[in-house]
C-alpha atoms as a PDB file:
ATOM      1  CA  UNK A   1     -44.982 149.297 -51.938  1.00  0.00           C
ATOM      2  CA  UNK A   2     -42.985 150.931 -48.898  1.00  0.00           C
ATOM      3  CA  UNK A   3     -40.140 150.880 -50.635  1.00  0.00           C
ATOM      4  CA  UNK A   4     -40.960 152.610 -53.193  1.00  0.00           C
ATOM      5  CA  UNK A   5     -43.061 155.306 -50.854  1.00  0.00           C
ATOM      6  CA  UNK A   6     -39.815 155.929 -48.919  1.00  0.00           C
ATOM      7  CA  UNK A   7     -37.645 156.416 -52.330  1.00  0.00           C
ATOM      8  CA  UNK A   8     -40.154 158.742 -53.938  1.00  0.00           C
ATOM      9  CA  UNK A   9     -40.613 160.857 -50.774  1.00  0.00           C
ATOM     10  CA  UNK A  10     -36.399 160.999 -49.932  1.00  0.00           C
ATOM     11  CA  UNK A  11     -36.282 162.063 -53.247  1.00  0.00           C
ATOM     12  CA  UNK A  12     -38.802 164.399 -53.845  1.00  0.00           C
ATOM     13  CA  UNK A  13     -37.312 166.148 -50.011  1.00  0.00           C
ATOM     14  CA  UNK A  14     -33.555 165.808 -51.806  1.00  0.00           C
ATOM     15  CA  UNK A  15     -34.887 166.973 -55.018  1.00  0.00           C
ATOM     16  CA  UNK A  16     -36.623 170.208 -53.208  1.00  0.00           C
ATOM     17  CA  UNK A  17     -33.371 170.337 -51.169  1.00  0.00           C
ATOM     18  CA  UNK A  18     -35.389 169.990 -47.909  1.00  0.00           C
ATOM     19  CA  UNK A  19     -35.412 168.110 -44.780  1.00  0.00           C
ATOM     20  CA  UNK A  20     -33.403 164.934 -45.886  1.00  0.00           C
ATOM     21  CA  UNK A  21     -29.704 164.835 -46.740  1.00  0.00           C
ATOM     22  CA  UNK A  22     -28.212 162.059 -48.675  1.00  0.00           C
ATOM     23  CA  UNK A  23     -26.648 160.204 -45.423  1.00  0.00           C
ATOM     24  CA  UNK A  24     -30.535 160.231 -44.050  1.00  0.00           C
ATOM     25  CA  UNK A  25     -31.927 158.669 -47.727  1.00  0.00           C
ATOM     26  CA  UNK A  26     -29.553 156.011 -46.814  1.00  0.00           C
ATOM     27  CA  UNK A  27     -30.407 155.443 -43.606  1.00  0.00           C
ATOM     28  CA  UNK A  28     -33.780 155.214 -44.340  1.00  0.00           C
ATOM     29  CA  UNK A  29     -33.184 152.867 -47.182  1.00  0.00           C
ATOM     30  CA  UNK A  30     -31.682 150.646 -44.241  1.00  0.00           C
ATOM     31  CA  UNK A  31     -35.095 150.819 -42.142  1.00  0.00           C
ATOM     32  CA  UNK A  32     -37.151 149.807 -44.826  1.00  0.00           C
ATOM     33  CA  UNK A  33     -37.431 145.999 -43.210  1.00  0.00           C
ATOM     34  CA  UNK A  34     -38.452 147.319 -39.700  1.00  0.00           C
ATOM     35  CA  UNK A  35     -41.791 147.865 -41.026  1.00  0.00           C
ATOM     36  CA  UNK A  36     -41.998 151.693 -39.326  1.00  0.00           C
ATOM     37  CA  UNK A  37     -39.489 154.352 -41.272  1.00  0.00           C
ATOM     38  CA  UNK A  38     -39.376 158.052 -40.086  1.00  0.00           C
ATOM     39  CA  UNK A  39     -38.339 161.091 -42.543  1.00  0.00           C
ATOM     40  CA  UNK A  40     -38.776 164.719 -43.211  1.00  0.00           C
ATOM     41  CA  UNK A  41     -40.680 166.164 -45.919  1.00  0.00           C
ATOM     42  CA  UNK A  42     -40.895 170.029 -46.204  1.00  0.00           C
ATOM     43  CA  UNK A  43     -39.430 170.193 -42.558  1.00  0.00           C
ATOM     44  CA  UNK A  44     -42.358 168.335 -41.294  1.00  0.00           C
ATOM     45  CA  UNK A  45     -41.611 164.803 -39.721  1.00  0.00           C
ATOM     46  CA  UNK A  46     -43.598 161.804 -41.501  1.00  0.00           C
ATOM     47  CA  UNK A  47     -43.224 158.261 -40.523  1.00  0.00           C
ATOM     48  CA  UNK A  48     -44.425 155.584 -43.305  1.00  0.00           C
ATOM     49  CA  UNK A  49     -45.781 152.166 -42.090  1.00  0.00           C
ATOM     50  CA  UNK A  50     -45.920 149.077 -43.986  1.00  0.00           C
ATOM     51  CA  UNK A  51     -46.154 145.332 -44.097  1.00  0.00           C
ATOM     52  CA  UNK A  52     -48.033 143.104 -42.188  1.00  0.00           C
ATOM     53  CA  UNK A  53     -48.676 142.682 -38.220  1.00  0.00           C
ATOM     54  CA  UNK A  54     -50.838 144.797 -36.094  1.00  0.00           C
ATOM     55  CA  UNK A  55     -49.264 148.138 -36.473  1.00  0.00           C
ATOM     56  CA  UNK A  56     -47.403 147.688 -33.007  1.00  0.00           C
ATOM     57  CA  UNK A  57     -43.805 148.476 -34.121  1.00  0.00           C
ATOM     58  CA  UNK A  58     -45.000 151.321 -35.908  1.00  0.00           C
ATOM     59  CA  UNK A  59     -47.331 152.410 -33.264  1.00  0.00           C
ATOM     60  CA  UNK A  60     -44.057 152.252 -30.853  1.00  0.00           C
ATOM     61  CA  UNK A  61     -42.583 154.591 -33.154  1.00  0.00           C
ATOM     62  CA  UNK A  62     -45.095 157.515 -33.375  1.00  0.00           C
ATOM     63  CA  UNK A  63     -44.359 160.366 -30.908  1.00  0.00           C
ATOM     64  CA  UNK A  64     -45.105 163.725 -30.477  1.00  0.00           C
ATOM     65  CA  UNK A  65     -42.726 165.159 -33.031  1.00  0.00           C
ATOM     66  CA  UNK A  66     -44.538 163.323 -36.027  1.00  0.00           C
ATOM     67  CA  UNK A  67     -46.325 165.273 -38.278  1.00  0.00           C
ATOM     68  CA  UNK A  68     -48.288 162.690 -40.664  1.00  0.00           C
ATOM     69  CA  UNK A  69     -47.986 159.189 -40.702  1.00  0.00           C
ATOM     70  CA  UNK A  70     -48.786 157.407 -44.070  1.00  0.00           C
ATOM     71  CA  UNK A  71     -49.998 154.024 -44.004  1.00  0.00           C
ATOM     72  CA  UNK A  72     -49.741 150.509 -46.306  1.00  0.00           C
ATOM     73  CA  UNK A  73     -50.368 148.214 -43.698  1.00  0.00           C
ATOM     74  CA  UNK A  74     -52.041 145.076 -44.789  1.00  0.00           C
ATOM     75  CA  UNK A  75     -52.140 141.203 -44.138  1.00  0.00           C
ATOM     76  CA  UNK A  76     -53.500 138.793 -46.388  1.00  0.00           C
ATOM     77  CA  UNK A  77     -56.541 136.837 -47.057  1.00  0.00           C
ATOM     78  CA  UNK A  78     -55.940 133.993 -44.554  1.00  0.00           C
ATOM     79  CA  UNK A  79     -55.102 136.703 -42.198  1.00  0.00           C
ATOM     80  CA  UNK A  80     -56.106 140.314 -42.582  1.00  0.00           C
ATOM     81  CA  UNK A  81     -55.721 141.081 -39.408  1.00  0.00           C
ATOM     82  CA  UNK A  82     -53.491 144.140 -40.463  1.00  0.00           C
ATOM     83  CA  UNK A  83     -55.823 145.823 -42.874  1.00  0.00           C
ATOM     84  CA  UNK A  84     -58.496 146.653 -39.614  1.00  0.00           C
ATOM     85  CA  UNK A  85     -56.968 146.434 -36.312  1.00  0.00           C
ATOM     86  CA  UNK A  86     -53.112 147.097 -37.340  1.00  0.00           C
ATOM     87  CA  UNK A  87     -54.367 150.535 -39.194  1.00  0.00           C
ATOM     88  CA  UNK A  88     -57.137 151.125 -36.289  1.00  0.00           C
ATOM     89  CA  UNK A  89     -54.051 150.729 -33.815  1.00  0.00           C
ATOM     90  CA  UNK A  90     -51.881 153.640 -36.085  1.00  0.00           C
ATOM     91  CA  UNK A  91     -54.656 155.830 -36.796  1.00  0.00           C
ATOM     92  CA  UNK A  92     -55.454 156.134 -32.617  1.00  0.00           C
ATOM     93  CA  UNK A  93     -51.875 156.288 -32.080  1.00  0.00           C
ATOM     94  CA  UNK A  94     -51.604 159.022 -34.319  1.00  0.00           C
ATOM     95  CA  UNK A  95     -54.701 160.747 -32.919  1.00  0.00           C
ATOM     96  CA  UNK A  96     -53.320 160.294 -29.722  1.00  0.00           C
ATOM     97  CA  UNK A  97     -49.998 162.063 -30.418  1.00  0.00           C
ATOM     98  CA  UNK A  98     -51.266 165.171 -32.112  1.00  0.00           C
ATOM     99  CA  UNK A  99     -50.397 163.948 -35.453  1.00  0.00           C
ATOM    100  CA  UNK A 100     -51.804 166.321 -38.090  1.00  0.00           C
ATOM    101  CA  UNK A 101     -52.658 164.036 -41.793  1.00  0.00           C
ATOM    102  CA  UNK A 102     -52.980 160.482 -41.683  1.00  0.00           C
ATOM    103  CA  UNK A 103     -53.134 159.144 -45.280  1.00  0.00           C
ATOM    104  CA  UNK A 104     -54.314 155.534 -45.572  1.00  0.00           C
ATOM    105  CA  UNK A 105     -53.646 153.314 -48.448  1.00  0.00           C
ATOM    106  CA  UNK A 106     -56.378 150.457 -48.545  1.00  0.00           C
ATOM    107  CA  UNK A 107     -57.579 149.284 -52.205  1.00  0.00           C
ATOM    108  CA  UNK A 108     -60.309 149.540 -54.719  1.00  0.00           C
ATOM    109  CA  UNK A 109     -63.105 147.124 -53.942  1.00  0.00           C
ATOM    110  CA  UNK A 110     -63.152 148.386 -50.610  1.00  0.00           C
ATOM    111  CA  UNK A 111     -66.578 150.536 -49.194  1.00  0.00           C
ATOM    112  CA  UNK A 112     -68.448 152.342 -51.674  1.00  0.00           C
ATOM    113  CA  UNK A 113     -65.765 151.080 -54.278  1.00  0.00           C
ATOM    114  CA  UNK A 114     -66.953 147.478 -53.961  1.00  0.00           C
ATOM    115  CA  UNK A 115     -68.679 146.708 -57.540  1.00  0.00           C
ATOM    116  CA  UNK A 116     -66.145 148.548 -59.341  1.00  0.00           C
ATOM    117  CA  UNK A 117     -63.866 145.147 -58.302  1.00  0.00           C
ATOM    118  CA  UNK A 118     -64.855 142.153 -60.420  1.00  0.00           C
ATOM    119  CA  UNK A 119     -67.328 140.131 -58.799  1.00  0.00           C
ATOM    120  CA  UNK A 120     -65.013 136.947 -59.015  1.00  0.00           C
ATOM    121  CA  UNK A 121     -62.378 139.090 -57.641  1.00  0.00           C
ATOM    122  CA  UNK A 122     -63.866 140.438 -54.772  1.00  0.00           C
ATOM    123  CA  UNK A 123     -64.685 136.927 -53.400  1.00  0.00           C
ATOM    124  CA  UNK A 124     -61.429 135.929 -53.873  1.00  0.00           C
ATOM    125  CA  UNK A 125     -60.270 139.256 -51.903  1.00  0.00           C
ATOM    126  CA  UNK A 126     -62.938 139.877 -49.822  1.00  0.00           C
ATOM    127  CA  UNK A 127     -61.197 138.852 -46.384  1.00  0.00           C
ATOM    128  CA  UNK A 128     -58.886 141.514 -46.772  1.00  0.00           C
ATOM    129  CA  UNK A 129     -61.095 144.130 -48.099  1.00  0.00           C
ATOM    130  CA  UNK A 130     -63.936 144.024 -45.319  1.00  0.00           C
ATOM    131  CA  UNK A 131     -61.163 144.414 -42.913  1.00  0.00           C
ATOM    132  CA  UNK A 132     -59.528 147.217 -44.980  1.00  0.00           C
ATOM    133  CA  UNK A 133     -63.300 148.834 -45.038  1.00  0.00           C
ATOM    134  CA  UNK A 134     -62.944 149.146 -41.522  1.00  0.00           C
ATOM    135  CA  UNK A 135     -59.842 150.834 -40.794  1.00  0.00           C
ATOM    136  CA  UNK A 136     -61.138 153.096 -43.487  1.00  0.00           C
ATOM    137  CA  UNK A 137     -64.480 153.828 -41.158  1.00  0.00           C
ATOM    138  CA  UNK A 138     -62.284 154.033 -38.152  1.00  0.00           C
ATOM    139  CA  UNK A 139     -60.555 156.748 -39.625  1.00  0.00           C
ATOM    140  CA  UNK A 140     -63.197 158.850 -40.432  1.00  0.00           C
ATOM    141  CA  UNK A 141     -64.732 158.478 -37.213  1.00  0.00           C
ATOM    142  CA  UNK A 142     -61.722 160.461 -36.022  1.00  0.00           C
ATOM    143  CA  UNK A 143     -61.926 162.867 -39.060  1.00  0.00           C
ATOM    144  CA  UNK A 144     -62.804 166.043 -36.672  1.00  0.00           C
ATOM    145  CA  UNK A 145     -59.727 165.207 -34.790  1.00  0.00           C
ATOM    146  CA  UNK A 146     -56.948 164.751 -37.750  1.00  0.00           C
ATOM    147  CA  UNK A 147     -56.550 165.258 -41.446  1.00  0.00           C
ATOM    148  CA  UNK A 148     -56.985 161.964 -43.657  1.00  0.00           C
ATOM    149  CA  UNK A 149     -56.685 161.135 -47.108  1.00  0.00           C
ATOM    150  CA  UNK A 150     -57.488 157.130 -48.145  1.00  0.00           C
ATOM    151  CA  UNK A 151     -56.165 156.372 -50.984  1.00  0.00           C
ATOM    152  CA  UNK A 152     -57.851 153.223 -52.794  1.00  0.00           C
ATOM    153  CA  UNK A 153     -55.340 151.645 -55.654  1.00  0.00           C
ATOM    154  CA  UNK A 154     -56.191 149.354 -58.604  1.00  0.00           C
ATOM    155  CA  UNK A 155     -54.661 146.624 -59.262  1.00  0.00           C
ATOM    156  CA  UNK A 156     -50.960 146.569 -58.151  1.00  0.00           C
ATOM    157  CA  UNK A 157     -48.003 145.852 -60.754  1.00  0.00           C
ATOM    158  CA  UNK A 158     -44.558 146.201 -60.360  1.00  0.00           C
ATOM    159  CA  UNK A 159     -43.621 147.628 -63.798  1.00  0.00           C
ATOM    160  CA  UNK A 160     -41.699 151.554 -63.599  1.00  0.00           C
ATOM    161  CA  UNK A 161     -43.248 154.184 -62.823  1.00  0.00           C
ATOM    162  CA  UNK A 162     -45.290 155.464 -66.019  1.00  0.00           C
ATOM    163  CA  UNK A 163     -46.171 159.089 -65.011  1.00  0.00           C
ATOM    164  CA  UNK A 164     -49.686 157.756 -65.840  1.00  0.00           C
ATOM    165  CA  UNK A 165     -51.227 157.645 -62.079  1.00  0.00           C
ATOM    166  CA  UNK A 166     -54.407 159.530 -61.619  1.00  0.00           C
ATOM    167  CA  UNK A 167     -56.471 160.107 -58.371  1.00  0.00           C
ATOM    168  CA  UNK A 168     -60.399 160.087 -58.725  1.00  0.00           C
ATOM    169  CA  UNK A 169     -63.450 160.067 -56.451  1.00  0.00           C
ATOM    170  CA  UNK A 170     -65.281 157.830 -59.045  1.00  0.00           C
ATOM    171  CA  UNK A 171     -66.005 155.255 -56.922  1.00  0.00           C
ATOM    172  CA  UNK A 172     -66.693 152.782 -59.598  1.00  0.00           C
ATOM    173  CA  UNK A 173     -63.150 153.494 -61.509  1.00  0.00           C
ATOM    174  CA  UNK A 174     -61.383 150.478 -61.986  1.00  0.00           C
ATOM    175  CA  UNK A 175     -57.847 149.493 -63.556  1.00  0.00           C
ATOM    176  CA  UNK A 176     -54.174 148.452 -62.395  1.00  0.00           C
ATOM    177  CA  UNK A 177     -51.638 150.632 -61.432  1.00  0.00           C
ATOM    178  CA  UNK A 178     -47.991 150.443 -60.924  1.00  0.00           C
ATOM    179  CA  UNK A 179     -46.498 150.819 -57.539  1.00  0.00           C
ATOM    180  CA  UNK A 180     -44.460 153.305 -58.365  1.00  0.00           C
ATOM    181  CA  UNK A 181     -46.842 155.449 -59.599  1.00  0.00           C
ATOM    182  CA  UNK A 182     -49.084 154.815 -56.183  1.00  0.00           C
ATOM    183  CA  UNK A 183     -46.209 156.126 -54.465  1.00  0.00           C
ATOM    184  CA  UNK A 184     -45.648 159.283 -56.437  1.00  0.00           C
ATOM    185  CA  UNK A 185     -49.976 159.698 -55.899  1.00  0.00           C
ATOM    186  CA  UNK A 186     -49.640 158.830 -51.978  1.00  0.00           C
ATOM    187  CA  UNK A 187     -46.692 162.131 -51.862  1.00  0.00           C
ATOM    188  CA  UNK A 188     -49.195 164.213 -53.781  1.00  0.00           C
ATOM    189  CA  UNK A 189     -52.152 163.215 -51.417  1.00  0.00           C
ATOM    190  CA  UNK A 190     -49.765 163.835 -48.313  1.00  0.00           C
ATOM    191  CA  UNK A 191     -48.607 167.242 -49.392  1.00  0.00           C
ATOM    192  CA  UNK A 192     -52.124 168.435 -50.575  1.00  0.00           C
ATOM    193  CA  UNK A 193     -54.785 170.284 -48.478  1.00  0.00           C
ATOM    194  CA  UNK A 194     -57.386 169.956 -50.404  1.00  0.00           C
ATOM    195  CA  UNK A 195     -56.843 166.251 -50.735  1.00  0.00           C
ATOM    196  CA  UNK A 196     -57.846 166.527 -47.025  1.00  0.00           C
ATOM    197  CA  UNK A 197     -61.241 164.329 -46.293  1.00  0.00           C
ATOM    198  CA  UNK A 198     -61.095 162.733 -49.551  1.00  0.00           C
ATOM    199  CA  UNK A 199     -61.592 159.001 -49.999  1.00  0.00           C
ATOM    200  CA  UNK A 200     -59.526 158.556 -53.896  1.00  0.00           C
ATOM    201  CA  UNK A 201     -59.211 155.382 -56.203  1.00  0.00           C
ATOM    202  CA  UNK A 202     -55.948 155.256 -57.538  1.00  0.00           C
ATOM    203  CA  UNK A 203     -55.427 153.930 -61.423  1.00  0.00           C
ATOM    204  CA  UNK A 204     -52.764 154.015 -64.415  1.00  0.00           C
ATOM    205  CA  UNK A 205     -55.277 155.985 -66.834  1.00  0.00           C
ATOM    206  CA  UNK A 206     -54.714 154.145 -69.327  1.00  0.00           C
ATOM    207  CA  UNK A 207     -56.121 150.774 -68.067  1.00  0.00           C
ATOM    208  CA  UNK A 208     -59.380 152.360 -67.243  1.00  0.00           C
ATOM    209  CA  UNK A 209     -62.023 151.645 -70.646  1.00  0.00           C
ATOM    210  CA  UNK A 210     -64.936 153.644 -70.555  1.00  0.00           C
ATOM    211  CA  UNK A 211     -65.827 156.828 -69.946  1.00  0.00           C
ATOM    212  CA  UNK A 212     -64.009 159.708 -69.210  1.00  0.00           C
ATOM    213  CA  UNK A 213     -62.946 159.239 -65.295  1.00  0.00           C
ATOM    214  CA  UNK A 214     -62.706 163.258 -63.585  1.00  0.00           C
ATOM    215  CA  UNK A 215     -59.266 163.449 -62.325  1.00  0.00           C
ATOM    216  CA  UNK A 216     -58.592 164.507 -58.492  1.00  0.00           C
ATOM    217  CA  UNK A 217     -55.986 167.441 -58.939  1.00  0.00           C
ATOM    218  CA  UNK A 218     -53.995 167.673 -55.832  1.00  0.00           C
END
């Protein structure tokens, strides 16, 4: 999913003819592997973590020019190390550097969100998701000290972007959603004030049966 962050947020700063040129979307394309990828967004400085480990490369990379760090940290269900202590690592990194929004991406199924998940599902992911659950705690712990946003996505597919992507605080919401779309949802959440303290499931709106889901408008 970094990937696709780091496109959608070069692009939206090229697009509002802000912050990144073309030589620095290209040079942030190149990053993408290191796991911890700096950029500006509206003249503030954001750095975007992903993949797995314990957050250490992209806790070396915070300092106090950063602005908001977004994270998609996560490991997997033999080791999910990532989801806890590699976010718990960022978020007091960030907290510790002044940084003013965190936004963390965890998953639906985690917290209050758990029996919105299948129940065969959320044995088979429930490794990651405790772990996830507390990185998410951790961070609003430190909620008096630094903006947050958690964003919690469906299911993850890897079809285009559909324009479809909602953000809810229905807690038992559940349905896939394609990266892309996450991405374009994690920008909104990042640039958005009032998305400030909110804990949001993120889902393609039209996977979601049932009824009526109220829509988070950043």
């Amino acid at each position: 999913m970094l990937d696709l962050i780091l496109d959608t947020m070069a692009s939206l700063a090229l697009a509002c003819n802000v912050g990144a040129a073309p030589s620095r979307r290209v040079a942030v394309r190149r990053r993408i592997s290191r796991v911890a990828c700096a950029m500006d967004l509206d003249n503030a400085s954001v750095l975007v973590a992903g993949g797995g480990g314990c957050g250490l490369e992209a806790f070396a990379s915070i300092s106090d020019g950063v602005d908001a760090v977004v994270s998609t940290l996560g490991g997997t269900v033999a080791d999910p190390t990532a989801d806890s202590q590699g976010n718990i690592n960022l978020i007091e990194a960030a907290v510790r550097h002044g940084v003013k929004k965190f936004v963390l991406v965890t998953s639906i199924g985690t917290g209050d969100s758990k029996a919105a998940t299948p129940a065969h599902v959320y044995e088979v992911l429930k490794p990651v998701l405790l772990e996830k659950e507390k990185a998410e705690e951790r961070l609003k712990e430190l909620g008096t000290e630094i903006d947050f946003v958690i964003v919690r996505p469906g299911g993850l597919t890897s079809e285009p972007s559909t324009g479809n992507g909602i953000l809810t605080e229905d807690t038992s919401v559940c349905g896939s959603i394609s990266r892309g779309d996450v991405a374009d949802l994690v920008v909104k959440a990042l640039r958005s004030d009032r998305a400030n303290g909110k804990v949001l499931s993120a889902v393609d709106s039209t996977t979601v049966n049932g009824s009526r889901i109220a829509v988070f408008e950043c």
